[in-house]
C-alpha atoms as a PDB file:
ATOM      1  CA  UNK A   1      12.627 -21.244  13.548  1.00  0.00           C
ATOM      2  CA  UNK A   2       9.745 -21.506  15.527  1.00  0.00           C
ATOM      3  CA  UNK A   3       7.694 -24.941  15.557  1.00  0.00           C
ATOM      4  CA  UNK A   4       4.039 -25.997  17.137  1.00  0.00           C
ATOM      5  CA  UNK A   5       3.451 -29.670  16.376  1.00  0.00           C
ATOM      6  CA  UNK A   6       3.066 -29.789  12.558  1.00  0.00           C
ATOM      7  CA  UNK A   7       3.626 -26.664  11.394  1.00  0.00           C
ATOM      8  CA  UNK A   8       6.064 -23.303  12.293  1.00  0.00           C
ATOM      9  CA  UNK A   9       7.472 -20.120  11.167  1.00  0.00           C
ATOM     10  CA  UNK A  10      11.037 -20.201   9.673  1.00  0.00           C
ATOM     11  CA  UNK A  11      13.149 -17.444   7.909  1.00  0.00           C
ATOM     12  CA  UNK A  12      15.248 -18.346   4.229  1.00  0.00           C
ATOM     13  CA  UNK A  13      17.454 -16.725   2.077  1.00  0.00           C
ATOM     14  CA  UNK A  14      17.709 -17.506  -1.866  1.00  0.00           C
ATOM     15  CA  UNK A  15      20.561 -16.989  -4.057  1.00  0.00           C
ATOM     16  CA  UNK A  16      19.347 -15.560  -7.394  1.00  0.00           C
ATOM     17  CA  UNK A  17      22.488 -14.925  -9.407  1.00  0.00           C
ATOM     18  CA  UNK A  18      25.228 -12.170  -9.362  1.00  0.00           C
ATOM     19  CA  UNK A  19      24.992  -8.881 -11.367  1.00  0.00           C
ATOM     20  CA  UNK A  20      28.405  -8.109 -13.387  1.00  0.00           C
ATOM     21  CA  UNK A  21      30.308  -5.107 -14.262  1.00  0.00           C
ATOM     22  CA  UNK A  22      28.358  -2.593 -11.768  1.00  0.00           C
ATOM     23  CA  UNK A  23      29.736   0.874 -10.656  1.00  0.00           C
ATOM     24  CA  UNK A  24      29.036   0.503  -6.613  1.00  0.00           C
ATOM     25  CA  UNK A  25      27.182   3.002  -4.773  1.00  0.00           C
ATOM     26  CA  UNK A  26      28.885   3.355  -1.663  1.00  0.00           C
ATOM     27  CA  UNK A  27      33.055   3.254  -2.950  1.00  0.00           C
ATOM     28  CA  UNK A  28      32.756   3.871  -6.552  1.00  0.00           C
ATOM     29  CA  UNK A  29      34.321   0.964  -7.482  1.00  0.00           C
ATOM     30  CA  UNK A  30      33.448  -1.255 -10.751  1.00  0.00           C
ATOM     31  CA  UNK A  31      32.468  -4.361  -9.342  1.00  0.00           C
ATOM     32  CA  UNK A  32      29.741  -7.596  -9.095  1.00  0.00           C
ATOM     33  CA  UNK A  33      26.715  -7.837  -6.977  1.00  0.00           C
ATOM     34  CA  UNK A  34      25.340 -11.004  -5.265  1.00  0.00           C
ATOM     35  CA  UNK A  35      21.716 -10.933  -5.581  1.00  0.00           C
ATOM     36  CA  UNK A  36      19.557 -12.810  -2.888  1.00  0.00           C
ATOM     37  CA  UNK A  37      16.215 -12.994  -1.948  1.00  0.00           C
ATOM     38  CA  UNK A  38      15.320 -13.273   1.798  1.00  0.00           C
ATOM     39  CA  UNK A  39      12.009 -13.957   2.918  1.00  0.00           C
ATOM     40  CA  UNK A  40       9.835 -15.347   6.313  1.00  0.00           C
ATOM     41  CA  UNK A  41       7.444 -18.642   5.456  1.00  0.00           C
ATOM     42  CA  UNK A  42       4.883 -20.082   7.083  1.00  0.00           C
ATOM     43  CA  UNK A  43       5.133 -24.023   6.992  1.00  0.00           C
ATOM     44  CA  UNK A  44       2.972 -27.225   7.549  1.00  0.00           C
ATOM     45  CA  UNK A  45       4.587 -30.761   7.754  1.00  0.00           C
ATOM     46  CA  UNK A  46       8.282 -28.675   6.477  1.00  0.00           C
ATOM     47  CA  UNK A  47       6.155 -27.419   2.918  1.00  0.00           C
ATOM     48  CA  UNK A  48       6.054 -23.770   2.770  1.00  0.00           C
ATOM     49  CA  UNK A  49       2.824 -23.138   2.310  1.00  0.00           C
ATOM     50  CA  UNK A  50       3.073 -18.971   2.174  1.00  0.00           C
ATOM     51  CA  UNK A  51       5.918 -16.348   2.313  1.00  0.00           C
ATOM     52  CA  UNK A  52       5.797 -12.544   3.614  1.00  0.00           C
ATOM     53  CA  UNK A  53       8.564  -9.983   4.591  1.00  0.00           C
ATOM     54  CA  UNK A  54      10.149 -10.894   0.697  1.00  0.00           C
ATOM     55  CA  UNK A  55      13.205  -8.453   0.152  1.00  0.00           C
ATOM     56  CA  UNK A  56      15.393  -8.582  -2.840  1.00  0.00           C
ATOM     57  CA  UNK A  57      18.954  -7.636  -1.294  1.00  0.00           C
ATOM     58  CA  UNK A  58      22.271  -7.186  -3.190  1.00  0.00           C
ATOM     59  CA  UNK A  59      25.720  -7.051  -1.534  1.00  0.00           C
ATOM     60  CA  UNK A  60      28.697  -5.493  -3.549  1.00  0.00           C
ATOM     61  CA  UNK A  61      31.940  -7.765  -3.673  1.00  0.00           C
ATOM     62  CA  UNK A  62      34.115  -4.469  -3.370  1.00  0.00           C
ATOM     63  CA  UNK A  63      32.912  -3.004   0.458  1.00  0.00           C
ATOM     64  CA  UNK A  64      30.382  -5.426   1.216  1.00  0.00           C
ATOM     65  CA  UNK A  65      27.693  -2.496   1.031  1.00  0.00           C
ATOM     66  CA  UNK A  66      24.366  -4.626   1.228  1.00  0.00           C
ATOM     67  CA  UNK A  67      21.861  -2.722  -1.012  1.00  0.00           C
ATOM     68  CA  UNK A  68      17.836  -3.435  -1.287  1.00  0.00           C
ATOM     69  CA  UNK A  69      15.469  -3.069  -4.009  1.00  0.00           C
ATOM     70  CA  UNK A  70      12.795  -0.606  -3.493  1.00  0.00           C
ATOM     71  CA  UNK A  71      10.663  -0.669  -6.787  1.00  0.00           C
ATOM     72  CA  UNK A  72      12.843   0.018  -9.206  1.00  0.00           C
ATOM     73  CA  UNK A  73      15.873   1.435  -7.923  1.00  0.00           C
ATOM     74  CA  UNK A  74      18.572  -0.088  -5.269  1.00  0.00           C
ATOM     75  CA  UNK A  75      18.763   2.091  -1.787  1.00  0.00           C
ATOM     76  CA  UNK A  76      21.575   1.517   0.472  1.00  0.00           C
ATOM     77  CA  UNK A  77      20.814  -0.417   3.528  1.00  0.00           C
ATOM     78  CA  UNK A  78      24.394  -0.463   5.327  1.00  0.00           C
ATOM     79  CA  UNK A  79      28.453   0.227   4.248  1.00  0.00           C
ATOM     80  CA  UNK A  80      30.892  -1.716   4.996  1.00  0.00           C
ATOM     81  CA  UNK A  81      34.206   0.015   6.947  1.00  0.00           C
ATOM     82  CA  UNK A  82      37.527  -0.708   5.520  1.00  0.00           C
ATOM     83  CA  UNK A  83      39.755  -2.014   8.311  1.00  0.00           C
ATOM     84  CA  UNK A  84      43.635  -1.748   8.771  1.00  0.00           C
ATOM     85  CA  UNK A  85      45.369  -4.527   7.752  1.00  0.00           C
ATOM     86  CA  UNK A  86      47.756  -3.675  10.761  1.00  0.00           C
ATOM     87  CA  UNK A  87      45.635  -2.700  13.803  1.00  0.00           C
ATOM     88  CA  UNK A  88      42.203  -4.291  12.635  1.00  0.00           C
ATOM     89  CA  UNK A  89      40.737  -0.612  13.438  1.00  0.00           C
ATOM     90  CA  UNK A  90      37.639  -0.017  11.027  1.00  0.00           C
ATOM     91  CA  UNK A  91      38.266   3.445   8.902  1.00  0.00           C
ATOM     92  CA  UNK A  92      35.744   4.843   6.943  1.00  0.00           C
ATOM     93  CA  UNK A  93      36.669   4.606   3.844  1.00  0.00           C
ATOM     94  CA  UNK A  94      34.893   8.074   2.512  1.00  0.00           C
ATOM     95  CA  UNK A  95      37.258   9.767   4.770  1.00  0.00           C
ATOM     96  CA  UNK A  96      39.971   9.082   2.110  1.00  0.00           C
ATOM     97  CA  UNK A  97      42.689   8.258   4.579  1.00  0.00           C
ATOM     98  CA  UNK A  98      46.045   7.021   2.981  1.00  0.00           C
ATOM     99  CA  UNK A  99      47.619   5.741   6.481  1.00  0.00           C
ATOM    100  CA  UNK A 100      45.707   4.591   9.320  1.00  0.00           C
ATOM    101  CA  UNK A 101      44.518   7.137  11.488  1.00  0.00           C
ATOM    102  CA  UNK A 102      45.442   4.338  14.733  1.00  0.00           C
ATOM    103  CA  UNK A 103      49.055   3.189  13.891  1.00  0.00           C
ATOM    104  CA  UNK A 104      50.174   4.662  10.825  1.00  0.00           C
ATOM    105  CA  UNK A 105      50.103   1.982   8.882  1.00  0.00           C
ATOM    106  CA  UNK A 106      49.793   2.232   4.883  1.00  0.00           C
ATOM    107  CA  UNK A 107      46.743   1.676   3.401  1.00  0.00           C
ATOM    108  CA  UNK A 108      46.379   0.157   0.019  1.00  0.00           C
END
C-alpha cells in the first residue's frame, strides 16, 4: 500500500465463486476451481476511485496450478510440484514417479 496524505495506491484480490466439476489442465484430474479477481486501485479518503492491472485468476484445488483468463480461454500461469510426504522434496508430478526419487518413499 502506498499512501500520500489523502489518497494512495493499494493492491486487492476478490473472491468470485468456485467453478465445479472441471478436468484440470496441468494433472488431469476432475476437480473445482477458485475463481478470484485481483486488481491495483487508486484511492482517495480509502474509496477506490479507479482500478487497472484487473486479472481474472483461477487456482485448481487438485495441484494448486493457478490459471488466468486471457479472452476466452484459461492459460497456465504456474504448476504446483507434488512433494514427498516423507522427505518434503518437491517431484514433478508429470514425471510420473511412483516412489520418491530422494528417499524411496511411496507415493500415493
Amino acid at each position: 500500500m502506498f499512501f500520500i496524505g489523502i489518497f494512495g495506491i493499494d493492491h486487492a484480490s476478490k473472491e468470485m465463486g468456485t467453478e465445479n466439476n472441471v478436468t484440470c489442465p496441468a494433472c488431469g484430474a476432475y476437480t473445482h476451481f477458485k475463481l478470484r479477481k485481483d486488481y491495483d486501485y487508486f484511492h482517495i479518503f480509502f474509496i477506490p476511485v479507479f482500478r487497472w492491472n484487473v486479472r481474472e485468476l483461477a487456482q485448481a484445488h487438485c495441484c494448486g496450478t493457478l490459471l488466468e483468463r486471457d479472452g476466452e480461454t484459461w492459460r497456465v500461469l504456474t504448476k504446483r510440484m507434488n512433494t514427498c510426504p516423507s522427505c518434503g522434496k518437491p517431484i514433478d508430478p508429470e514425471a510420473g514417479f511412483k516412489y520418491c526419487p530422494w528417499c524411496s518413499h511411496p507415493l500415493r
